[in-house]
C-alpha atoms as a PDB file:
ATOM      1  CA  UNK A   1      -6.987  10.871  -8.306  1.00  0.00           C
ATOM      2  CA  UNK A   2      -7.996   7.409  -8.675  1.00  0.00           C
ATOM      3  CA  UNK A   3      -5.550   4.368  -9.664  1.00  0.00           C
ATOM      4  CA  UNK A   4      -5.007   4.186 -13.344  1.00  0.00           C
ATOM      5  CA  UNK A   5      -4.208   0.689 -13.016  1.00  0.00           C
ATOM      6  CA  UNK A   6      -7.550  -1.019 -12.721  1.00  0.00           C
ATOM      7  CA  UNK A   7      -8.332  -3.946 -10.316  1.00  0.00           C
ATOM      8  CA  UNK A   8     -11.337  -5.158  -9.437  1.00  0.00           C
ATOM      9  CA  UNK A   9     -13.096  -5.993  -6.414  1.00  0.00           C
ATOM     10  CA  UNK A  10     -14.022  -9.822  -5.496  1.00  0.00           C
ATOM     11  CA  UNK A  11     -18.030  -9.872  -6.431  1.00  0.00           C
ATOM     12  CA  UNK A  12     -19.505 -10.922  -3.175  1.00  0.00           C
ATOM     13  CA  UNK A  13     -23.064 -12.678  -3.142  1.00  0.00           C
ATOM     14  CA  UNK A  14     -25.828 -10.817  -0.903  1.00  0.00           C
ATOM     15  CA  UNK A  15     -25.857 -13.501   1.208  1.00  0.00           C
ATOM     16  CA  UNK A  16     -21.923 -13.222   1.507  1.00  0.00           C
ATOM     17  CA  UNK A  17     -22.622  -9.692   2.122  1.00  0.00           C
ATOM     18  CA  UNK A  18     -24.836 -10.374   5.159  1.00  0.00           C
ATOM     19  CA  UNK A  19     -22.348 -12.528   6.789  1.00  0.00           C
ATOM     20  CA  UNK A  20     -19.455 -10.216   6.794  1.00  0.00           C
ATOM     21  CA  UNK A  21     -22.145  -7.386   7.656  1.00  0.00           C
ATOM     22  CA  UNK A  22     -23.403  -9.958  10.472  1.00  0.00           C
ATOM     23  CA  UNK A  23     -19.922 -10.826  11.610  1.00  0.00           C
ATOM     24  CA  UNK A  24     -18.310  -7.067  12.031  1.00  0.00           C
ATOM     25  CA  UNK A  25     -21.653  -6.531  13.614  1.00  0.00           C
ATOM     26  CA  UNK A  26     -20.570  -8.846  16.524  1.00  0.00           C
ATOM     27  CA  UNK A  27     -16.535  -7.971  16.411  1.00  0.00           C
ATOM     28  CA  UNK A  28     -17.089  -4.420  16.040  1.00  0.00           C
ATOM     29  CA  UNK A  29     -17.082  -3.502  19.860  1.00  0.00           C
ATOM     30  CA  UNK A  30     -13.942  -5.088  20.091  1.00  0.00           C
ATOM     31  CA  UNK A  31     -11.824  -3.121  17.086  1.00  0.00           C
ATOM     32  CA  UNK A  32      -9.302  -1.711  19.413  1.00  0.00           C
ATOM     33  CA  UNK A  33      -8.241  -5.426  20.687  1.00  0.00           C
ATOM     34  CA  UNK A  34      -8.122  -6.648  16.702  1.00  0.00           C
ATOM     35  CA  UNK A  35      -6.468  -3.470  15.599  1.00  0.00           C
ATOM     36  CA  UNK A  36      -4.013  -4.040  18.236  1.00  0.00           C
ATOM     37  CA  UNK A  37      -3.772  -7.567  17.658  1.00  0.00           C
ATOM     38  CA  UNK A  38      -2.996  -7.285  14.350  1.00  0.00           C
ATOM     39  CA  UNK A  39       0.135  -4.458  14.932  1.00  0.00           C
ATOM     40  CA  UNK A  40       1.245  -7.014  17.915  1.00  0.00           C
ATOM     41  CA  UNK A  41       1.136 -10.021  15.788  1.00  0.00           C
ATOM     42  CA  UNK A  42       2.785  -7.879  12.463  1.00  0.00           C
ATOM     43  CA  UNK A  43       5.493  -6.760  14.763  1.00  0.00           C
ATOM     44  CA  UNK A  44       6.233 -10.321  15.671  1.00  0.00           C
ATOM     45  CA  UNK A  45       6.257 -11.890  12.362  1.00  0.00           C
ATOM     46  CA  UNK A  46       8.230  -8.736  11.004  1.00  0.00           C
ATOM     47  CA  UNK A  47      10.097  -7.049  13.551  1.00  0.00           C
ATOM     48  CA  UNK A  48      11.475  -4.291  11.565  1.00  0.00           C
ATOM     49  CA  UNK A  49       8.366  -2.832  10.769  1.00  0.00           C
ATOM     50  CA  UNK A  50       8.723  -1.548  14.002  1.00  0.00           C
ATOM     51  CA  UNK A  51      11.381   1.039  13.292  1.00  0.00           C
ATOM     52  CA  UNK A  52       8.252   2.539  11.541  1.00  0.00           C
ATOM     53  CA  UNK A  53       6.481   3.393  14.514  1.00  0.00           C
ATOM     54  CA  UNK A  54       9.194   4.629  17.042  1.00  0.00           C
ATOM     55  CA  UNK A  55       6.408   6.381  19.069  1.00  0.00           C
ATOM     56  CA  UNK A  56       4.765   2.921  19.600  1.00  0.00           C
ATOM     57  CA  UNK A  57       7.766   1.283  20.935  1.00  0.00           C
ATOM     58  CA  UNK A  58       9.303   1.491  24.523  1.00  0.00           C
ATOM     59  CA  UNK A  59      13.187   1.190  25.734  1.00  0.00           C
ATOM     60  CA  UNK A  60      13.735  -2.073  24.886  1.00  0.00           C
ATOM     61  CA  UNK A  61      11.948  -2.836  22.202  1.00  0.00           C
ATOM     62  CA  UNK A  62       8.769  -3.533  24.000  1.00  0.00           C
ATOM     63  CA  UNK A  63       5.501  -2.368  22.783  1.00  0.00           C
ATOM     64  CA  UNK A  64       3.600   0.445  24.442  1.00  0.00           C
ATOM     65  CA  UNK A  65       0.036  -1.098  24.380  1.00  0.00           C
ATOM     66  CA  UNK A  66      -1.407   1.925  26.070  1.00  0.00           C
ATOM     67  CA  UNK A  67       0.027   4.542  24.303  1.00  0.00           C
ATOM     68  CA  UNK A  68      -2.887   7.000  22.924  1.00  0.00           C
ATOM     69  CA  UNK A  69      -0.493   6.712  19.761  1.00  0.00           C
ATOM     70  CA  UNK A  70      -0.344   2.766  19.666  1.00  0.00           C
ATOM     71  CA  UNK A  71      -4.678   2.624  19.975  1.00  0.00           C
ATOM     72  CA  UNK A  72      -5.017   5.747  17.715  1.00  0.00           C
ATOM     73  CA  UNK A  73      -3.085   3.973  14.877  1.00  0.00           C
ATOM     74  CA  UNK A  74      -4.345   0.271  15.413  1.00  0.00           C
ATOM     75  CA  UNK A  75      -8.088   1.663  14.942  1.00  0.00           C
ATOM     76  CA  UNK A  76      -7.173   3.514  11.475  1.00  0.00           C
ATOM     77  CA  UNK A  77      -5.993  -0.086  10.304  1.00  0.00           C
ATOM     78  CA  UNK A  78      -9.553  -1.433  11.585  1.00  0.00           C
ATOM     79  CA  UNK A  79     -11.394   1.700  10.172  1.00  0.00           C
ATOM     80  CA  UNK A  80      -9.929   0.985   6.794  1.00  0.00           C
ATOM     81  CA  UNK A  81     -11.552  -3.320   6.882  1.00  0.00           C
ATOM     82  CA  UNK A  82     -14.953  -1.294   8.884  1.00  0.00           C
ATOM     83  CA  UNK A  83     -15.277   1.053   6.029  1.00  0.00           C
ATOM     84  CA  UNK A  84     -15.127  -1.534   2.983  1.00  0.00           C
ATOM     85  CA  UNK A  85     -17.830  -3.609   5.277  1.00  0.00           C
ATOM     86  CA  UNK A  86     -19.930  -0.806   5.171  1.00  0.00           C
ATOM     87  CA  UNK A  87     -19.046  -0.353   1.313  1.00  0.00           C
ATOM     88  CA  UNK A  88     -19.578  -3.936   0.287  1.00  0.00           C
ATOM     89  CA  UNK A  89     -22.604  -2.913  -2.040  1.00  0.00           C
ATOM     90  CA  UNK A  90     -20.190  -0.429  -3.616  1.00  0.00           C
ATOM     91  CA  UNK A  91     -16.566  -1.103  -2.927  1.00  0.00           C
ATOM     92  CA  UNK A  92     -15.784   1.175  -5.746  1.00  0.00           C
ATOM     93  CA  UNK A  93     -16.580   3.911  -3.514  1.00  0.00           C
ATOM     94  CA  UNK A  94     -13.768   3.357  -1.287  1.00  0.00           C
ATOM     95  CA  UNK A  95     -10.892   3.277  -4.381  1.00  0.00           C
ATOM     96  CA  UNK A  96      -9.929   6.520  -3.213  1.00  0.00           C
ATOM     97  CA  UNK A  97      -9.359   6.406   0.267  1.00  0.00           C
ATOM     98  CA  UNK A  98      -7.060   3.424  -0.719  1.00  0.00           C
ATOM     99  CA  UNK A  99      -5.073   5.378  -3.667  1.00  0.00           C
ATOM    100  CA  UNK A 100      -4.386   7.710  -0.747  1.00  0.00           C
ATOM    101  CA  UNK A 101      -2.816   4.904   1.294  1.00  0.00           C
ATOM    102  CA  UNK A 102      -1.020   3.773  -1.434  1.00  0.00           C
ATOM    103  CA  UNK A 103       0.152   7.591  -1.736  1.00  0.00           C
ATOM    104  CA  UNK A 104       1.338   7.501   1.521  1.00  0.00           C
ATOM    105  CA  UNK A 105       2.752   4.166   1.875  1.00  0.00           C
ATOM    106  CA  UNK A 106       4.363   5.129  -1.791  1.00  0.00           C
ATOM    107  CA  UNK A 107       6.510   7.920  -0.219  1.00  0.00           C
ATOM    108  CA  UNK A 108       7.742   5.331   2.282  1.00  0.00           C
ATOM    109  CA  UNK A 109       9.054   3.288   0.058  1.00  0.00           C
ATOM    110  CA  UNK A 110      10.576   6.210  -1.603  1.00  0.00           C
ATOM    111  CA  UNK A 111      12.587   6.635   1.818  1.00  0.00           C
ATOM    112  CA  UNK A 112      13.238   2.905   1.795  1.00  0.00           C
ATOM    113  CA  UNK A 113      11.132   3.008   5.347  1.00  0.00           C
ATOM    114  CA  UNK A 114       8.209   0.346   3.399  1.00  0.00           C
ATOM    115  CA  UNK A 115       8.682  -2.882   1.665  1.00  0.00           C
ATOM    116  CA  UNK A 116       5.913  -4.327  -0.288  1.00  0.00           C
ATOM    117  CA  UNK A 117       6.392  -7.506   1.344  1.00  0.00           C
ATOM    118  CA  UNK A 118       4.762  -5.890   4.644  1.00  0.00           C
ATOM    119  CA  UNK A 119       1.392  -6.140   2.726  1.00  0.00           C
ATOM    120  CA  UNK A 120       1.462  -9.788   2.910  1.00  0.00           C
ATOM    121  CA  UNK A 121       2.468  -9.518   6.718  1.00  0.00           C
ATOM    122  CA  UNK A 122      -0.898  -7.660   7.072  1.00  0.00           C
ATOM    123  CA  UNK A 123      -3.083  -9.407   5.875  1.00  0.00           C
ATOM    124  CA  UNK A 124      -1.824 -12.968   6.920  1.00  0.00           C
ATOM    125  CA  UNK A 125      -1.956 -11.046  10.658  1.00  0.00           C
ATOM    126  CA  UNK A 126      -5.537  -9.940  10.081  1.00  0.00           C
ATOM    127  CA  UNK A 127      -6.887 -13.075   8.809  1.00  0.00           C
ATOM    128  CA  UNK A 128      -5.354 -14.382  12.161  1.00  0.00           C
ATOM    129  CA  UNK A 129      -6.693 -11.840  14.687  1.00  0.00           C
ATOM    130  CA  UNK A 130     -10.409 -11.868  12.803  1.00  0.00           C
ATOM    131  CA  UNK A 131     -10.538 -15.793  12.787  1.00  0.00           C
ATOM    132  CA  UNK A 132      -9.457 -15.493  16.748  1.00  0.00           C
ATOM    133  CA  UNK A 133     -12.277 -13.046  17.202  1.00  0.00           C
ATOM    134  CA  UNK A 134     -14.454 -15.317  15.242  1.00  0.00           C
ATOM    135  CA  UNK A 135     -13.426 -18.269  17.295  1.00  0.00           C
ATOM    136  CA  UNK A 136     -14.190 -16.454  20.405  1.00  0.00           C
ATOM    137  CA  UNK A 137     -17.812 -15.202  19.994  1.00  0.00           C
ATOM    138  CA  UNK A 138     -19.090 -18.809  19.896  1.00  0.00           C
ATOM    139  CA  UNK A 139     -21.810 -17.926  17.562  1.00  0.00           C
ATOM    140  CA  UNK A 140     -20.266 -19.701  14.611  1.00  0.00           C
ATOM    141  CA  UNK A 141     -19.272 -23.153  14.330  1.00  0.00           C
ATOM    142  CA  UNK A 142     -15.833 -24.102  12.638  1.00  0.00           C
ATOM    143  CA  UNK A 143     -17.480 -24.388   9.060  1.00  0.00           C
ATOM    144  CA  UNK A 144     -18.714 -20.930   9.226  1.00  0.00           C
ATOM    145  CA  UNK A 145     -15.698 -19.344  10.632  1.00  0.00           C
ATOM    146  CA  UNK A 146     -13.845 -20.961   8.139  1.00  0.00           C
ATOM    147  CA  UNK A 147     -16.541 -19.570   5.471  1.00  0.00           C
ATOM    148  CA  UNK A 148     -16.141 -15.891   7.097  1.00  0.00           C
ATOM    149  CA  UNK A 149     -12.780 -16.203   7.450  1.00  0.00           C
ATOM    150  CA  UNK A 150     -12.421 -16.791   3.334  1.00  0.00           C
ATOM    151  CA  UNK A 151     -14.762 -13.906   3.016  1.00  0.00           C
ATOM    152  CA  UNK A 152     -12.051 -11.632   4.972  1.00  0.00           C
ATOM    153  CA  UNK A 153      -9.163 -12.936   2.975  1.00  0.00           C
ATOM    154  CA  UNK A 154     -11.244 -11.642  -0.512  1.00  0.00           C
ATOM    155  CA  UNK A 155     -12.311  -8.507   1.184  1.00  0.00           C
ATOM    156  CA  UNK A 156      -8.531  -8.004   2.394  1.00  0.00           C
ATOM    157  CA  UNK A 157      -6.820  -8.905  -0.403  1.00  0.00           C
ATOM    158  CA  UNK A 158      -9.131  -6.307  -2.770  1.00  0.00           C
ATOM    159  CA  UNK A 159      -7.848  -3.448  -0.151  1.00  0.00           C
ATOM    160  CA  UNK A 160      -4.595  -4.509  -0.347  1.00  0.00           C
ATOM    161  CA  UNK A 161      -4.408  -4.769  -4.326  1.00  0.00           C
ATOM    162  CA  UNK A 162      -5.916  -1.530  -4.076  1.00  0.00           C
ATOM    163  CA  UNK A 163      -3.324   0.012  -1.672  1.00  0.00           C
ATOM    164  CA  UNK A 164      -0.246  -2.067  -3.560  1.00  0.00           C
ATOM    165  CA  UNK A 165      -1.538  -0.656  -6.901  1.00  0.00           C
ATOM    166  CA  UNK A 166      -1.919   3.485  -5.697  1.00  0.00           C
ATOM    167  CA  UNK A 167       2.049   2.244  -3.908  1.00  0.00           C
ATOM    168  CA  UNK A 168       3.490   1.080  -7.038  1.00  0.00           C
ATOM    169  CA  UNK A 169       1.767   4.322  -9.048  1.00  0.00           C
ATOM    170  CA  UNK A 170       3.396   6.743  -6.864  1.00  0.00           C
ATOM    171  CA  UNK A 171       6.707   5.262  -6.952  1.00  0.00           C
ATOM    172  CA  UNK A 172       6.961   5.145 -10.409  1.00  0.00           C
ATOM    173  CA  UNK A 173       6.148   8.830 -10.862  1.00  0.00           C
ATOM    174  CA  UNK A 174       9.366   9.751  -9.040  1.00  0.00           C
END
């Protein structure tokens, strides 16, 4: 079931289109770094998300980088920005993978295990780890990172509205 609350998707121009189709072209063979990148830098700015992923953490509170688990679920946070890049000529078609995140994100905040303040912690730590990968390819100067790097932010902040909307949905049904 799709979101009865209806937001819309930032219209992106076809040549905005082409440079975040260009750009994930060139980060793409490195989603397990950002995907990772963006869990390590989430669990720094928010440390108790971590209680949220015991099988990612070590004694001590360290992070197990090379846990199968750790890879398996930074990838299915990249897979979710990978799949609306693939979508941008019909992000539509993606509203219900994201009412199914918002499902399942709902029933943590049922279990007071979520708060919807995480969602900001996401996508702050995204922009970062994109901009970084960005940065490091060399094949944009700082104007056009900048440029993608706004591009990102709409694109993240439609699948996050998305998510936040299926989230608050769910909750209120119970």
């Amino acid at each position: 079931m799709v979101s009865s609350v209806k937001i819309e998707w930032f219209v992106f121009s076809e040549e905005e289109k082409n440079l975040l189709r260009e750009s994930w072209k060139m980060i793409n063979t490195e989603k397990k770094a950002i995907g990772c990148g963006i869990y390590e830098m989430i669990f720094m700015q928010c440390p108790e998300i971590r209680r949220l992923f015991p099988k990612l953490i070590l004694k001590g509170g360290k992070i197990d980088k090379k846990a199968t688990e750790f890879s398996f679920q930074a990838l299915r946070f990249v897979q979710v920005i990978e799949t609306a890049i693939f979508s941008l000529d019909g992000l539509h078609s993606i509203d219900s993978i994201l009412d199914n995140l918002g499902r399942r994100h709902g029933k943590l905040e049922l279990n007071n295990k979520f708060r919807a303040y995480y969602w900001s912690t996401f996508l702050e730590s995204s922009i970062c780890i994109i901009r970084k990968e960005l940065t490091q390819l060399r094949n944009y100067n700082d104007e056009k990172v900048d440029q993608l790097v706004m591009l990102y932010r709409e694109l993240l902040r439609g699948i996050v509205s998305k998510i936040k909307a299926s989230l608050m949905k769910y909750a209120a049904n119970f």
